[in-house]
Structures are given as C-alpha cells and as structure tokens.
PDB file of N, CA and C in Angstrom:
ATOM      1  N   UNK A   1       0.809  -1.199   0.000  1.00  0.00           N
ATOM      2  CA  UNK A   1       0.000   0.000   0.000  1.00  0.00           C
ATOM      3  C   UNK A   1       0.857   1.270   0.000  1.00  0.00           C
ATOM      4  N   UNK A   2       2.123   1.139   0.459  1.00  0.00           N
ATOM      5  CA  UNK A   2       2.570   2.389   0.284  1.00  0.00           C
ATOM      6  C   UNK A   2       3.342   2.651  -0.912  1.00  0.00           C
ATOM      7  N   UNK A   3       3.209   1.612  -1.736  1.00  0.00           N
ATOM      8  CA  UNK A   3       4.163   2.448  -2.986  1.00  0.00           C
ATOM      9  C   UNK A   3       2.716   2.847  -3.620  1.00  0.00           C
ATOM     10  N   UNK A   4       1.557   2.780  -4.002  1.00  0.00           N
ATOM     11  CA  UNK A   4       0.233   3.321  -3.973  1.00  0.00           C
ATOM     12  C   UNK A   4      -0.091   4.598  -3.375  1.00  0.00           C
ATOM     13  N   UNK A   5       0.476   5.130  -1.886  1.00  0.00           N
ATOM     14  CA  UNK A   5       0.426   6.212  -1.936  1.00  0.00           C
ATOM     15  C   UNK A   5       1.434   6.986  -1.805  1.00  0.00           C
ATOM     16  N   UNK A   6       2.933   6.231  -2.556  1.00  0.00           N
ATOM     17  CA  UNK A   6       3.509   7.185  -3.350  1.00  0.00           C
ATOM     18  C   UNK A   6       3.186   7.946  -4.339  1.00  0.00           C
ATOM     19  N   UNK A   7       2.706   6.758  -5.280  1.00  0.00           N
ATOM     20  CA  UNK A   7       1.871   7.490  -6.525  1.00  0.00           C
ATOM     21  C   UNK A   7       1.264   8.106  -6.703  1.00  0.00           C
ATOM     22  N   UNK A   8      -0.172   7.668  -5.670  1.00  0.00           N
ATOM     23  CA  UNK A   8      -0.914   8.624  -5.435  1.00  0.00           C
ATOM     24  C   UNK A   8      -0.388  10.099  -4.970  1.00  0.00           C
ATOM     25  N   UNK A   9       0.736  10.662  -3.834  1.00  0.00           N
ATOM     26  CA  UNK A   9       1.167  12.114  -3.843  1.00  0.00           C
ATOM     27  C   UNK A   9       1.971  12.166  -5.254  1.00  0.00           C
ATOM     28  N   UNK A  10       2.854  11.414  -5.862  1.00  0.00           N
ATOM     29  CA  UNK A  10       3.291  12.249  -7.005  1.00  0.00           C
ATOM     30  C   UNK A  10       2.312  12.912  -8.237  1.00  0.00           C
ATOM     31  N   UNK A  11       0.960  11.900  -8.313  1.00  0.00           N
ATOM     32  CA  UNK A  11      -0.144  12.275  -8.912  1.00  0.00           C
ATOM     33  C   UNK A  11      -0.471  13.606  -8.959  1.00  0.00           C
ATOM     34  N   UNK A  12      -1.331  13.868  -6.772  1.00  0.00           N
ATOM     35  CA  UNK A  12      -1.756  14.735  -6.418  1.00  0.00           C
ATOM     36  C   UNK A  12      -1.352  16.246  -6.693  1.00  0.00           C
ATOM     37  N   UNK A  13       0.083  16.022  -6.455  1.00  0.00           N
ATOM     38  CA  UNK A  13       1.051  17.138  -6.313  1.00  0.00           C
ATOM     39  C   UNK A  13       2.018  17.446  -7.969  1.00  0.00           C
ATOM     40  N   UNK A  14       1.669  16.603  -8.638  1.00  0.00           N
ATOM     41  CA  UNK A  14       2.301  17.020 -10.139  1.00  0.00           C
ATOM     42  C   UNK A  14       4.059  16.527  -9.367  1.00  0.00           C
ATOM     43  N   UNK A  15       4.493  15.762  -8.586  1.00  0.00           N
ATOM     44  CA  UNK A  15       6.078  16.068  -8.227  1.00  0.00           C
ATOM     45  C   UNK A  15       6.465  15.218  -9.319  1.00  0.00           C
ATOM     46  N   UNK A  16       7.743  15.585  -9.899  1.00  0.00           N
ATOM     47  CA  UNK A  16       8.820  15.199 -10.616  1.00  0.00           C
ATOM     48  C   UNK A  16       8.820  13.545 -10.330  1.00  0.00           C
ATOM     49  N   UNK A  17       9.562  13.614  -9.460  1.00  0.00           N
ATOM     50  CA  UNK A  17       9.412  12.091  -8.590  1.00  0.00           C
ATOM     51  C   UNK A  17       8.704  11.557  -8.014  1.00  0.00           C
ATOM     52  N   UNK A  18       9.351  10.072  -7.843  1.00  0.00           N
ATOM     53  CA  UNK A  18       8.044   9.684  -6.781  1.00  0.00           C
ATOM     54  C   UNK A  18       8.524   9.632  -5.515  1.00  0.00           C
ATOM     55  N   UNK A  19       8.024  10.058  -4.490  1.00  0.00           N
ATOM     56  CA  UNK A  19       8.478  10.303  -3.007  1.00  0.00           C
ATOM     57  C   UNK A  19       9.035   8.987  -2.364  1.00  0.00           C
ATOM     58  N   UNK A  20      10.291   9.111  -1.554  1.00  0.00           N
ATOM     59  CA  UNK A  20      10.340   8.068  -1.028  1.00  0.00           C
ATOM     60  C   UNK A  20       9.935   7.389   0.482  1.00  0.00           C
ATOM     61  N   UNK A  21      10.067   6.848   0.932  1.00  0.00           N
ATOM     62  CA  UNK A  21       9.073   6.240   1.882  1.00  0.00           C
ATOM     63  C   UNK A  21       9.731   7.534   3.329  1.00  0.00           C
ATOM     64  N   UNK A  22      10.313   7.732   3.505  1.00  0.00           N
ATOM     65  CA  UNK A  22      10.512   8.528   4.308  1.00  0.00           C
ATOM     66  C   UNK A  22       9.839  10.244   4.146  1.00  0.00           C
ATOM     67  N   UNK A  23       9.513  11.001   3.186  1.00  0.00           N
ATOM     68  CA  UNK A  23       8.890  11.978   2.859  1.00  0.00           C
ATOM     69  C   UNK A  23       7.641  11.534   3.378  1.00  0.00           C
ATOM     70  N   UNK A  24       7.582  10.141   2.411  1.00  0.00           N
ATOM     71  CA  UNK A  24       5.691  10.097   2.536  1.00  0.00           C
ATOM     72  C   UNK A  24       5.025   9.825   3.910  1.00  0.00           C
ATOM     73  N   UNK A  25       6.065   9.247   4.850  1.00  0.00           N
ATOM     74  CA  UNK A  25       5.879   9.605   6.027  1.00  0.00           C
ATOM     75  C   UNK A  25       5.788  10.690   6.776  1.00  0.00           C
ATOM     76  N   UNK A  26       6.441  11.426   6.513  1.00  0.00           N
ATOM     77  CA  UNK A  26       6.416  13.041   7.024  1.00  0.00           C
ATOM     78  C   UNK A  26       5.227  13.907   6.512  1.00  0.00           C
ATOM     79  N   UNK A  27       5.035  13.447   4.998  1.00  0.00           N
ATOM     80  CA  UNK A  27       3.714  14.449   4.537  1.00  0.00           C
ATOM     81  C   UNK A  27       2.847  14.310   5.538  1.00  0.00           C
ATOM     82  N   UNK A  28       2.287  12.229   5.984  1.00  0.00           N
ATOM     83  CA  UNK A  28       1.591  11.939   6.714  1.00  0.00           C
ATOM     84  C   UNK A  28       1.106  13.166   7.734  1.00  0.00           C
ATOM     85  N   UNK A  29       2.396  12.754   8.662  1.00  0.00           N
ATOM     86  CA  UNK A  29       2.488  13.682   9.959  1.00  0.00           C
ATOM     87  C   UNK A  29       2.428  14.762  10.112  1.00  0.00           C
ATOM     88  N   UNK A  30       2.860  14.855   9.027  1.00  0.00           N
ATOM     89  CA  UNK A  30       2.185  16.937   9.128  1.00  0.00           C
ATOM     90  C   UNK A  30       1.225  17.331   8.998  1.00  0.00           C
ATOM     91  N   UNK A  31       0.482  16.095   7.968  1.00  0.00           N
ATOM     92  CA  UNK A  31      -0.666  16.141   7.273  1.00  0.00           C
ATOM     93  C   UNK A  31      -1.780  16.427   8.788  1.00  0.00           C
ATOM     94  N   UNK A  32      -1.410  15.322   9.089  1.00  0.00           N
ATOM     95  CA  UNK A  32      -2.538  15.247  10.065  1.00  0.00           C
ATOM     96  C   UNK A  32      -2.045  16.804  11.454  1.00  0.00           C
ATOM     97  N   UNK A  33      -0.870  16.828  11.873  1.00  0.00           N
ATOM     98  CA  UNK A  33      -0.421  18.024  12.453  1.00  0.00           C
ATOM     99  C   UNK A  33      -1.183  19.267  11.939  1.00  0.00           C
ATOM    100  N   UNK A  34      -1.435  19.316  10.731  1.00  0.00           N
ATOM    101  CA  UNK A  34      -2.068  20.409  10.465  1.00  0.00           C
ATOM    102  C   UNK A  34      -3.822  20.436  10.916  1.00  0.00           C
ATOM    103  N   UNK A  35      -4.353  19.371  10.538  1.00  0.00           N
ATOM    104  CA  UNK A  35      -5.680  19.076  10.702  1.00  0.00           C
ATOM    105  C   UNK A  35      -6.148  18.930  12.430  1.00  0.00           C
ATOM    106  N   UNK A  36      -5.048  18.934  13.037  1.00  0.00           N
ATOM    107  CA  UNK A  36      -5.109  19.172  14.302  1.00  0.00           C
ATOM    108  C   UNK A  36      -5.567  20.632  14.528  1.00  0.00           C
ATOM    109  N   UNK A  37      -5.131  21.471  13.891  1.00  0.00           N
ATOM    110  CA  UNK A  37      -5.084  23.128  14.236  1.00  0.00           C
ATOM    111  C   UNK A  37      -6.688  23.302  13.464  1.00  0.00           C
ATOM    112  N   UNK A  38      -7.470  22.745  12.958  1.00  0.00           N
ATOM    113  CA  UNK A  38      -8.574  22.814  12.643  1.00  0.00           C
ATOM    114  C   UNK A  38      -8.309  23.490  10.772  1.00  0.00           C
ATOM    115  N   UNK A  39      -7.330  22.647  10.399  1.00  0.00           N
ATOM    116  CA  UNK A  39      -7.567  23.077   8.645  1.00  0.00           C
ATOM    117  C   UNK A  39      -8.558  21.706   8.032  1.00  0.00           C
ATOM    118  N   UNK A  40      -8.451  21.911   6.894  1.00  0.00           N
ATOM    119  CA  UNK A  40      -9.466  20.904   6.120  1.00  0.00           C
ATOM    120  C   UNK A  40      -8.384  19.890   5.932  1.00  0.00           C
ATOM    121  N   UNK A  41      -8.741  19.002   5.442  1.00  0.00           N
ATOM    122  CA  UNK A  41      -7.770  17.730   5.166  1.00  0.00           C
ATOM    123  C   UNK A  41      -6.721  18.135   4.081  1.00  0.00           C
ATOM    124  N   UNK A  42      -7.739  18.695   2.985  1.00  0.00           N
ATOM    125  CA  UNK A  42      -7.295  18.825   1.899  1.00  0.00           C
ATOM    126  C   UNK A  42      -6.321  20.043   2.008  1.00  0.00           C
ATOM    127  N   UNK A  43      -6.632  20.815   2.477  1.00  0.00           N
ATOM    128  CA  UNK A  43      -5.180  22.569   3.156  1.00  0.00           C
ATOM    129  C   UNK A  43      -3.964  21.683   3.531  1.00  0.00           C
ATOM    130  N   UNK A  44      -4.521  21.069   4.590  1.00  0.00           N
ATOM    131  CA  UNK A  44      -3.418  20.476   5.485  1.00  0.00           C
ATOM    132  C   UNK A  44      -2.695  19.636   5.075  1.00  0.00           C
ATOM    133  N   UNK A  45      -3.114  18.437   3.976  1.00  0.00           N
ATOM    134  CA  UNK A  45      -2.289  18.344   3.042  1.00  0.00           C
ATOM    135  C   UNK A  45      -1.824  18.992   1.827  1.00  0.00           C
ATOM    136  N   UNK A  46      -1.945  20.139   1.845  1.00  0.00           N
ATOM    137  CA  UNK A  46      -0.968  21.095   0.700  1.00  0.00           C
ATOM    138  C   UNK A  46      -0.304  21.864   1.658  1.00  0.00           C
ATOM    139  N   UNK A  47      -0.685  21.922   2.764  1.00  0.00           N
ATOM    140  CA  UNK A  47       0.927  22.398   3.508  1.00  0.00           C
ATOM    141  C   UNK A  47       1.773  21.820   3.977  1.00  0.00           C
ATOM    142  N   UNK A  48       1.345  20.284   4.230  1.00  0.00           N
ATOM    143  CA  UNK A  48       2.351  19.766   4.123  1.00  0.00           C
ATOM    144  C   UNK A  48       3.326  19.258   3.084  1.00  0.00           C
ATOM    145  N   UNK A  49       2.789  19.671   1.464  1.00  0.00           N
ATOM    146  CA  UNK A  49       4.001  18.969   0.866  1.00  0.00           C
ATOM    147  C   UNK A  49       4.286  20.407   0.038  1.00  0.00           C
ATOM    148  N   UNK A  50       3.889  21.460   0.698  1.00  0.00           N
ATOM    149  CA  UNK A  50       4.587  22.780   0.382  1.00  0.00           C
ATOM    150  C   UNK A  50       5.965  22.928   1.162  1.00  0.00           C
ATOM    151  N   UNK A  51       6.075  21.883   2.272  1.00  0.00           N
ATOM    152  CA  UNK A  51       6.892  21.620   3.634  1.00  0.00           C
ATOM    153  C   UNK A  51       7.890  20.789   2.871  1.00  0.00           C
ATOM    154  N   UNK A  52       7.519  19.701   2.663  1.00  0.00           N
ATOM    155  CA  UNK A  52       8.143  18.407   1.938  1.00  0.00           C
ATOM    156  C   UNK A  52       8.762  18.752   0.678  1.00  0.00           C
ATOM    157  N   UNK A  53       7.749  19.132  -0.285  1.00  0.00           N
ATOM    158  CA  UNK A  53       8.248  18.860  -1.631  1.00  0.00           C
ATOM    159  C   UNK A  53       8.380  20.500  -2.128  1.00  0.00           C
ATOM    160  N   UNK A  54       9.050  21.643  -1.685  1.00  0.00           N
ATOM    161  CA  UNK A  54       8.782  22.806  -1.863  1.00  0.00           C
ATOM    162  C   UNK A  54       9.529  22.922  -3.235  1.00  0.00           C
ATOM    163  N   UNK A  55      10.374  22.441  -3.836  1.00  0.00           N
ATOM    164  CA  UNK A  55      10.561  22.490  -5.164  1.00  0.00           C
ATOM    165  C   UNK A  55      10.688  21.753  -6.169  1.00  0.00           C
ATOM    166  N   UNK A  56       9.384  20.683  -6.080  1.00  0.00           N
ATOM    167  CA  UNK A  56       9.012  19.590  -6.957  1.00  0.00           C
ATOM    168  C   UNK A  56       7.524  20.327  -7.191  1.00  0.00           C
ATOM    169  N   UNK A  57       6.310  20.740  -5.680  1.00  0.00           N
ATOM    170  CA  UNK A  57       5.149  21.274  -5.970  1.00  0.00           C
ATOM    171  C   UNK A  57       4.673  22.043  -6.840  1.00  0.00           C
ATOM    172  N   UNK A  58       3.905  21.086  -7.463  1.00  0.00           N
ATOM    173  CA  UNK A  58       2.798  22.347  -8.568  1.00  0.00           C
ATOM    174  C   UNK A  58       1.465  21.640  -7.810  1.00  0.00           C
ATOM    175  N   UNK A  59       1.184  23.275  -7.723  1.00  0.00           N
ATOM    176  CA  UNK A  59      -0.516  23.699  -6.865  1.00  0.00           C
ATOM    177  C   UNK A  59      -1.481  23.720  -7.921  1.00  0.00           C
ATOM    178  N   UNK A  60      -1.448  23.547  -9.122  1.00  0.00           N
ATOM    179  CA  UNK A  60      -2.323  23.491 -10.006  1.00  0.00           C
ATOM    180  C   UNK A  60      -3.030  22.710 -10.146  1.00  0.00           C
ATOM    181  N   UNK A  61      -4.359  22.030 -10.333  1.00  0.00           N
ATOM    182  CA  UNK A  61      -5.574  21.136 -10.584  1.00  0.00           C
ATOM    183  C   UNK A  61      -4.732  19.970  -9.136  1.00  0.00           C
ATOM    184  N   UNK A  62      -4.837  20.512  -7.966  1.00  0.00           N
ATOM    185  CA  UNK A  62      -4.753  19.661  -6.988  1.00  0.00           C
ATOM    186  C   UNK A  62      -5.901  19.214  -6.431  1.00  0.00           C
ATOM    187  N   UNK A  63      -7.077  19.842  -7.127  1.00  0.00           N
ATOM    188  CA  UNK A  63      -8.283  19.460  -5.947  1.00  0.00           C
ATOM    189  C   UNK A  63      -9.066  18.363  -7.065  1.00  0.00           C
ATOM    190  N   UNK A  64      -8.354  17.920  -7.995  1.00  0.00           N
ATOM    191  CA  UNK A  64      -8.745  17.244  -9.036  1.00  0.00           C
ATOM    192  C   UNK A  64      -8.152  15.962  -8.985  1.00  0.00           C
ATOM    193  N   UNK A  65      -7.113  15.528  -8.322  1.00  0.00           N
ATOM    194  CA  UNK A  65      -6.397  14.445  -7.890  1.00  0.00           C
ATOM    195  C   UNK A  65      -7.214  13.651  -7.371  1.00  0.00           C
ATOM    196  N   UNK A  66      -6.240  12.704  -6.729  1.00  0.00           N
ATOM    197  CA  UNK A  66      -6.774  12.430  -5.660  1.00  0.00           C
ATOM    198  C   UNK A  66      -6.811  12.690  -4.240  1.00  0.00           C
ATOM    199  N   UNK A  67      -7.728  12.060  -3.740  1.00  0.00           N
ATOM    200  CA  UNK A  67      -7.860  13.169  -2.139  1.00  0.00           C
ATOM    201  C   UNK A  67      -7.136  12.902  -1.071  1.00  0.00           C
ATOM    202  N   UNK A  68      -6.515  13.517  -0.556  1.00  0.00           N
ATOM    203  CA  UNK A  68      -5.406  13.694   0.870  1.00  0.00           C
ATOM    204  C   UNK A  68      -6.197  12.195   1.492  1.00  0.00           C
ATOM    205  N   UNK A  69      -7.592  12.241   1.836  1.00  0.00           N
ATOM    206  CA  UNK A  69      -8.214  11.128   2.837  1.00  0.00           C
ATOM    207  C   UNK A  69      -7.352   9.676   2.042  1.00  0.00           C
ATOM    208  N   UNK A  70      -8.047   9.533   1.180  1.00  0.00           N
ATOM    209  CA  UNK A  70      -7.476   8.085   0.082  1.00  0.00           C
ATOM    210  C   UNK A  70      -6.175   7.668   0.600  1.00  0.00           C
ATOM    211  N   UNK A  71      -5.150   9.207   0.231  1.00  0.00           N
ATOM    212  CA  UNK A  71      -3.549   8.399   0.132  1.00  0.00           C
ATOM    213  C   UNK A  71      -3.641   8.406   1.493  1.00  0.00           C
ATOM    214  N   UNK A  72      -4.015   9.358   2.437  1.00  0.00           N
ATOM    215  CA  UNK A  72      -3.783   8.790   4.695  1.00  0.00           C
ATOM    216  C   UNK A  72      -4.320   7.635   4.827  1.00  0.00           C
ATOM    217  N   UNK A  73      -5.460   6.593   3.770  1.00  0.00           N
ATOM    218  CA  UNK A  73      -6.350   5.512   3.763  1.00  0.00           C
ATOM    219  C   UNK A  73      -5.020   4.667   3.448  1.00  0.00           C
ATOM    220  N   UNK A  74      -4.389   5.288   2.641  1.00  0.00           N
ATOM    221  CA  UNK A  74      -3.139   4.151   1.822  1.00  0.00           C
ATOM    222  C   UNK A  74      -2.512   3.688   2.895  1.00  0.00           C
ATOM    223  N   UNK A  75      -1.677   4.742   3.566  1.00  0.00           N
ATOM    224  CA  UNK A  75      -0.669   4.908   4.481  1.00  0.00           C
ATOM    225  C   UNK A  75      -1.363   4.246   5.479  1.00  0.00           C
ATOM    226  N   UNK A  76      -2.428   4.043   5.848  1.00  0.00           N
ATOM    227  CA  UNK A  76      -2.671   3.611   7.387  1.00  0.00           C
ATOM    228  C   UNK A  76      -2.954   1.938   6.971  1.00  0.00           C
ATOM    229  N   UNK A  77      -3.103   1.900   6.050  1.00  0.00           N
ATOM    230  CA  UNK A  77      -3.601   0.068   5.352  1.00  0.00           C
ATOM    231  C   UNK A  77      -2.425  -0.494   4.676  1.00  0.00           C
ATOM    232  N   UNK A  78      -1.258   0.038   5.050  1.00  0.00           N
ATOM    233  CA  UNK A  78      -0.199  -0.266   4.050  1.00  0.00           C
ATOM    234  C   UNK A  78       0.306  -1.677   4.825  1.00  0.00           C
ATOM    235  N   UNK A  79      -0.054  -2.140   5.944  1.00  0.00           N
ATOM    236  CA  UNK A  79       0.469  -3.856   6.530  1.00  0.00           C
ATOM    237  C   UNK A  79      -0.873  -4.974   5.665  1.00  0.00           C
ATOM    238  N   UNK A  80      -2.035  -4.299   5.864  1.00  0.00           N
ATOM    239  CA  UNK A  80      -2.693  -5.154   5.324  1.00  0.00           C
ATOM    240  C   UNK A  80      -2.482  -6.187   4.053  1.00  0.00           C
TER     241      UNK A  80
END
C-alpha cells in the first residue's frame, strides 16, 4: 500500500518524482499536524508537501487528484 500512496502524492502534487518512503511519512504527519489546528484535510495536506516537496510542488488542478483522505487511507492500510 505504500508504494500506492507514493503514486498517489506524485499524482496529487504534479512532483517530478516519486516520493520516497521517508517523505511520505512526514507528509503523513504533518498532514494530520495540520488538521489538528482545525484546517481541512485537503489545506493540510498542501501544507504539508509545500513543507516536503517545496521544489518539486505544482498547486495546479490539486483538488482534481486524488484526495489527501485516500492516500492517509493508503498509508494507514499499508500492513494489510
């Protein structure tokens, strides 16, 4: 499951590459760090890979991807 939501953020985010398992962990955590402070899922994951991927990110047709919930669905089902 997690090379799935590698893809899925290189998708989301237009990045060059595909993230490696250590980023996509961190997007995670921020991801949700942010959604703690009361942002939307979807903010909170574009600040976090404005954090992560600050010069791979294109912000363009991101809300057209797929959705921040899906790839945190990836990441949390990735033993299954």
């Amino acid at each position: 499951m997690l090379d799935r939501a590698k893809l899925l953020l290189k998708d989301k985010y237009c990045l060059v590459h595909v993230p490696n398992r250590h980023k996509v962990i961190r997007w995670a955590e921020l991801t949700r760090s942010h959604r703690k402070t009361g942002q939307s899922v979807e903010h909170a994951g574009l600040l976090a890979a404005r954090t992560i991927f600050p010069h791979e990110l294109k912000e363009y047709n991101i809300y057209s991807g797929p959705g921040v919930e899906s790839i945190l669905f990836e990441l949390d089902h990735e033993a299954d």
